[in-house]
Protein backbone atom coordinates (compact mmCIF):
# COMPACT_ATOMS: atom_id res chain seq x y z
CA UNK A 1 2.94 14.51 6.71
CA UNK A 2 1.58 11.76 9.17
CA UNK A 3 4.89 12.24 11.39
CA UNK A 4 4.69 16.14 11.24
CA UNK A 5 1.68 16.31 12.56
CA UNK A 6 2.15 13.82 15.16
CA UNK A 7 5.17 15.63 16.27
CA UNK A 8 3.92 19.22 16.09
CA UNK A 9 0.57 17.85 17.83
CA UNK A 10 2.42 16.19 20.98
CA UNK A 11 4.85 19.74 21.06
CA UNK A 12 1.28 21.63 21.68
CA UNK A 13 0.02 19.16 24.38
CA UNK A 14 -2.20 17.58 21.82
CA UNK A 15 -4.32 20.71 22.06
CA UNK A 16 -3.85 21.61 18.67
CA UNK A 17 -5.07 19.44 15.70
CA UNK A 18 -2.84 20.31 12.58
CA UNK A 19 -4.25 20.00 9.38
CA UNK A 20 -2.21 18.79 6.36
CA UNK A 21 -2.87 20.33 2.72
CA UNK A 22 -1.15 19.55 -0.90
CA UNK A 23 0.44 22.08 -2.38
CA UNK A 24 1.41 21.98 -6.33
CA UNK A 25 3.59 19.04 -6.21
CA UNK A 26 2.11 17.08 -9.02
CA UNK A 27 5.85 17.37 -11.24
CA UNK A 28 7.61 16.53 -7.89
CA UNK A 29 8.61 13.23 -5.88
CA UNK A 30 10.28 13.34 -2.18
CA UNK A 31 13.57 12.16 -1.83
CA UNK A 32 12.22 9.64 1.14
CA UNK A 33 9.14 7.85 0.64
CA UNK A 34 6.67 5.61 3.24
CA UNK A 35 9.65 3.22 2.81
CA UNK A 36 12.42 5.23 3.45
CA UNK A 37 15.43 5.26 0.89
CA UNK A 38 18.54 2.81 0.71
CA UNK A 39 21.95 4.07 0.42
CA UNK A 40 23.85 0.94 0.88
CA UNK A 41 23.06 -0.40 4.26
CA UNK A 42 21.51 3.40 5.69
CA UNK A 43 17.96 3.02 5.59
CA UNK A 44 16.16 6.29 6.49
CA UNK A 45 12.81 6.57 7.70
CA UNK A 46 10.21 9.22 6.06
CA UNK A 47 9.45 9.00 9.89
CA UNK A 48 12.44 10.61 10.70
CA UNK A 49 11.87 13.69 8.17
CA UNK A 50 8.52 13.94 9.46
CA UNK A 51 9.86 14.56 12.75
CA UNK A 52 12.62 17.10 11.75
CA UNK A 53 10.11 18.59 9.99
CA UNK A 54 7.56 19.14 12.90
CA UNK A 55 10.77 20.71 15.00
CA UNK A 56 10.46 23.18 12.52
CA UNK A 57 7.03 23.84 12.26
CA UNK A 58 6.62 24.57 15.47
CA UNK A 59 10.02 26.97 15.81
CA UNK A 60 8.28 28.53 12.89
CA UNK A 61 5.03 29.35 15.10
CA UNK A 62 6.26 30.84 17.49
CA UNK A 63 7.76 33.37 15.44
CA UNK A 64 4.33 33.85 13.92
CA UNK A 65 2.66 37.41 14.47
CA UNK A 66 -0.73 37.71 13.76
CA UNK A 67 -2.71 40.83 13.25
CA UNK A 68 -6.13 42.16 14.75
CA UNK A 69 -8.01 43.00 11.55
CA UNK A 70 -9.70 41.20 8.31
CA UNK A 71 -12.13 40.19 6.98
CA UNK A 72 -13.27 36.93 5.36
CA UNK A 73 -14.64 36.28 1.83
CA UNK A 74 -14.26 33.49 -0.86
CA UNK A 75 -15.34 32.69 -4.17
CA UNK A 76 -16.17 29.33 -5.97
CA UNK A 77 -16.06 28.37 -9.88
CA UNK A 78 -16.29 25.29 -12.08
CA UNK A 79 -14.58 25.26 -15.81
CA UNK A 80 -15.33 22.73 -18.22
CA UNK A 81 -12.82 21.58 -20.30
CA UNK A 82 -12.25 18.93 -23.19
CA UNK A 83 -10.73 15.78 -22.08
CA UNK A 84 -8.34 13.18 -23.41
CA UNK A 85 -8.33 9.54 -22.48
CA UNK A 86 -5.77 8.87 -19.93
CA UNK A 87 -3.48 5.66 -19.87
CA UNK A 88 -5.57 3.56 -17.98
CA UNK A 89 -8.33 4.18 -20.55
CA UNK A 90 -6.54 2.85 -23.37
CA UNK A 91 -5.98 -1.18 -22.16
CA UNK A 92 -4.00 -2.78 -25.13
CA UNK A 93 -1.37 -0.27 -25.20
CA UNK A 94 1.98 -0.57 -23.69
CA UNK A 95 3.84 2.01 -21.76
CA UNK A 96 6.44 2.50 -24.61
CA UNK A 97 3.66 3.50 -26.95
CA UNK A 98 2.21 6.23 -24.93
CA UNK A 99 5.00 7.44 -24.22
CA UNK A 100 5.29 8.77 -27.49
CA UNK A 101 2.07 10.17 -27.72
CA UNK A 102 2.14 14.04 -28.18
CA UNK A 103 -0.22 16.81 -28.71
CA UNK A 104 -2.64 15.99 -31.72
CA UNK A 105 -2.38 12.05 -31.50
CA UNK A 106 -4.02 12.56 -28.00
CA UNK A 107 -7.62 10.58 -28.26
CA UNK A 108 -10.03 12.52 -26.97
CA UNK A 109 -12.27 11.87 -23.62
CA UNK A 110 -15.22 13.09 -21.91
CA UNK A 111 -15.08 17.00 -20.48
CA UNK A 112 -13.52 17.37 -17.44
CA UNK A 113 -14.97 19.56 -14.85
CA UNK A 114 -12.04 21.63 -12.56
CA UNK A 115 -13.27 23.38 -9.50
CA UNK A 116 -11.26 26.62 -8.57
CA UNK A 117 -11.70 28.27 -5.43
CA UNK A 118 -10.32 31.56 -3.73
CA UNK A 119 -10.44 32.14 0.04
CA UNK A 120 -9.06 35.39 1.45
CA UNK A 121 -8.67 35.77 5.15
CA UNK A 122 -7.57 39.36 6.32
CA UNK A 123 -4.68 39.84 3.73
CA UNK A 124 -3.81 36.36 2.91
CA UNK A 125 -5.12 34.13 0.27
CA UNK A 126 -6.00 30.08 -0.26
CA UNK A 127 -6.18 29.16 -4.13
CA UNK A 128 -8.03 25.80 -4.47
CA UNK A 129 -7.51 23.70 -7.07
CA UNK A 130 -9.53 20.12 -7.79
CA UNK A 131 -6.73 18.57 -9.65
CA UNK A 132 -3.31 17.71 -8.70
CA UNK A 133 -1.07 20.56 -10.11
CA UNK A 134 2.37 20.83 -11.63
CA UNK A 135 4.26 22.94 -9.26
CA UNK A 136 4.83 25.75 -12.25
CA UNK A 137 1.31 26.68 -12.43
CA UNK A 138 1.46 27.12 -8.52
CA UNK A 139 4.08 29.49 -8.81
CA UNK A 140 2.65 31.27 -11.63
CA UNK A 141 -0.17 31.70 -9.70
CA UNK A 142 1.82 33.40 -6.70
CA UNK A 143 3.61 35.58 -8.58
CA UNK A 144 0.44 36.95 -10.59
CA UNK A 145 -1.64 37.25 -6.82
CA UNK A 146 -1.69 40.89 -5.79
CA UNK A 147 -1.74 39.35 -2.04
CA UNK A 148 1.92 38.36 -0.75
CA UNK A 149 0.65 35.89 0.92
CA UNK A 150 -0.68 33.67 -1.30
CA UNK A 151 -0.85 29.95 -0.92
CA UNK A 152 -1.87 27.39 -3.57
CA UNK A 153 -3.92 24.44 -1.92
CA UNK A 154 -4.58 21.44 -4.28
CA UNK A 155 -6.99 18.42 -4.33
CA UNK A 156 -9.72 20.58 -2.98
CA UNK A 157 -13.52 20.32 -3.53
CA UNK A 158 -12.76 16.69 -5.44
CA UNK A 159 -10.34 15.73 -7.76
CA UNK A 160 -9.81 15.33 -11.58
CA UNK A 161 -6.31 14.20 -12.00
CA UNK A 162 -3.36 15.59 -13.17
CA UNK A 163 -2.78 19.44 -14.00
CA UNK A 164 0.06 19.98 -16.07
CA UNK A 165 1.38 23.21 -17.93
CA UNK A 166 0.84 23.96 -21.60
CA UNK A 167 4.89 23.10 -22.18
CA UNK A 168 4.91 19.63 -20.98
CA UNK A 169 2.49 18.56 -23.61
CA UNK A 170 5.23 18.49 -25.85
CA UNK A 171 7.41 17.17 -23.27
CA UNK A 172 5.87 14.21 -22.08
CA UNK A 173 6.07 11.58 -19.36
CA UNK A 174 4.08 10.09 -17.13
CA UNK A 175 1.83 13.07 -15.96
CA UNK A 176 1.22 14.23 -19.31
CA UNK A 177 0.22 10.42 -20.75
CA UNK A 178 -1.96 10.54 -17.35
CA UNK A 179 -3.79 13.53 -17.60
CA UNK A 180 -7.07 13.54 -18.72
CA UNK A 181 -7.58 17.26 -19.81
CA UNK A 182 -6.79 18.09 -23.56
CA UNK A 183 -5.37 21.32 -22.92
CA UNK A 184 -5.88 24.45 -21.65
CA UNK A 185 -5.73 23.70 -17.71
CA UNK A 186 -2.92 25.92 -17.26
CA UNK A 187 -4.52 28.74 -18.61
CA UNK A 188 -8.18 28.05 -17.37
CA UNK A 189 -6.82 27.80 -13.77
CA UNK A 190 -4.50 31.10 -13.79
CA UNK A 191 -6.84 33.28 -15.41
CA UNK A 192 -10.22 31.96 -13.38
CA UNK A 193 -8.44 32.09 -9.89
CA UNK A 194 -6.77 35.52 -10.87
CA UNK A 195 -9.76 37.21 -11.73
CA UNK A 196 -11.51 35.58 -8.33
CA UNK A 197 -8.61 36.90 -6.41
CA UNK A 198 -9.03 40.53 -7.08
CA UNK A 199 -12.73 40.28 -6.90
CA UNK A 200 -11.65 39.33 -2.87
């Protein structure tokens, strides 16, 4: 994201400051991290995807068309909902042990406040979530906005870990061990921001 910007930035002059947001990516890893990735003696920069990224971006804005009426309005709301203890607040067990922990052998944790928020400017939408959200949820929540353009936005207003959807409970792996919301978040985020949205 670093390298996009950078890029995009020095296209414009470094008049324009671009702004970098998370979208529902919590289920997802990049091919090429800060280190790059090693296929026999290629190593390739993240650098270098930032940059072919940014090339993009800004071929992409320039296509852009942008329209001379809209309004703005947005709408905030915090759910409460009952936590589980995550990995890291269970020291004494190993990995291989909660990795086999599944819904009802969960221990549970304090509540766990998620913020939600919905921003509509003229006929496109921001959904804000707190946590960081599988990327099922985010396109649950797309296809359920009565706005085309919708965009989920994640880690916004604070952060309460992982968001994962009512499937992977049963599932597993490291998001689901991690997670330190019972149950529910799926749910509690779709139906909150989807009633918010057409409220817009």
């Amino acid at each position: 994201p670093g390298a996009t910007s950078l890029s995009v930035e020095k296209g414009f002059g470094n008049k324009a400051v671009i702004v970098v947001t998370a979208g529902a990516s919590a289920d997802l890893n990049p091919l090429f991290g800060p280190e790059g990735t090693s296929y026999g003696t290629t190593i390739t920069s993240s650098d270098t995807y930032g940059y072919i990224l940014g090339k993009e971006v800004a071929r992409v804005l320039k296509e852009i068309k942008t329209s001379p009426y809209g309004g703005i309005s947005a709408s905030r709301k915090s759910i409460m909902l009952p936590g589980k203890l995550s990995t890291r607040d269970m020291p004494g067990v190993t990995w291989a042990e909660t990795m086999n922990l599944k819904p009802g052998t969960f221990k549970s944790g304090p509540e766990i406040e998620i913020r939600v928020t919905a921003l509509k400017i003229g006929n496109t939408v921001f959904a804000g979530i707190t946590g960081d959200v599988f990327h099922e949820i985010g396109l649950k929540i797309k296809e359920m906005s009565p706005y085309k353009n919708t965009y989920v936005v994640t880690h916004t207003n604070g952060w309460c870990g992982y968001i994962v959807t009512e499937k992977s409970y049963d599932e597993g792996g490291y998001e689901v061990v991690s997670t330190r919301i019972m149950s529910g978040g799926e749910k509690a985020v779709t139906d909150n921001l989807m009633e918010m949205i057409e409220k817009l």
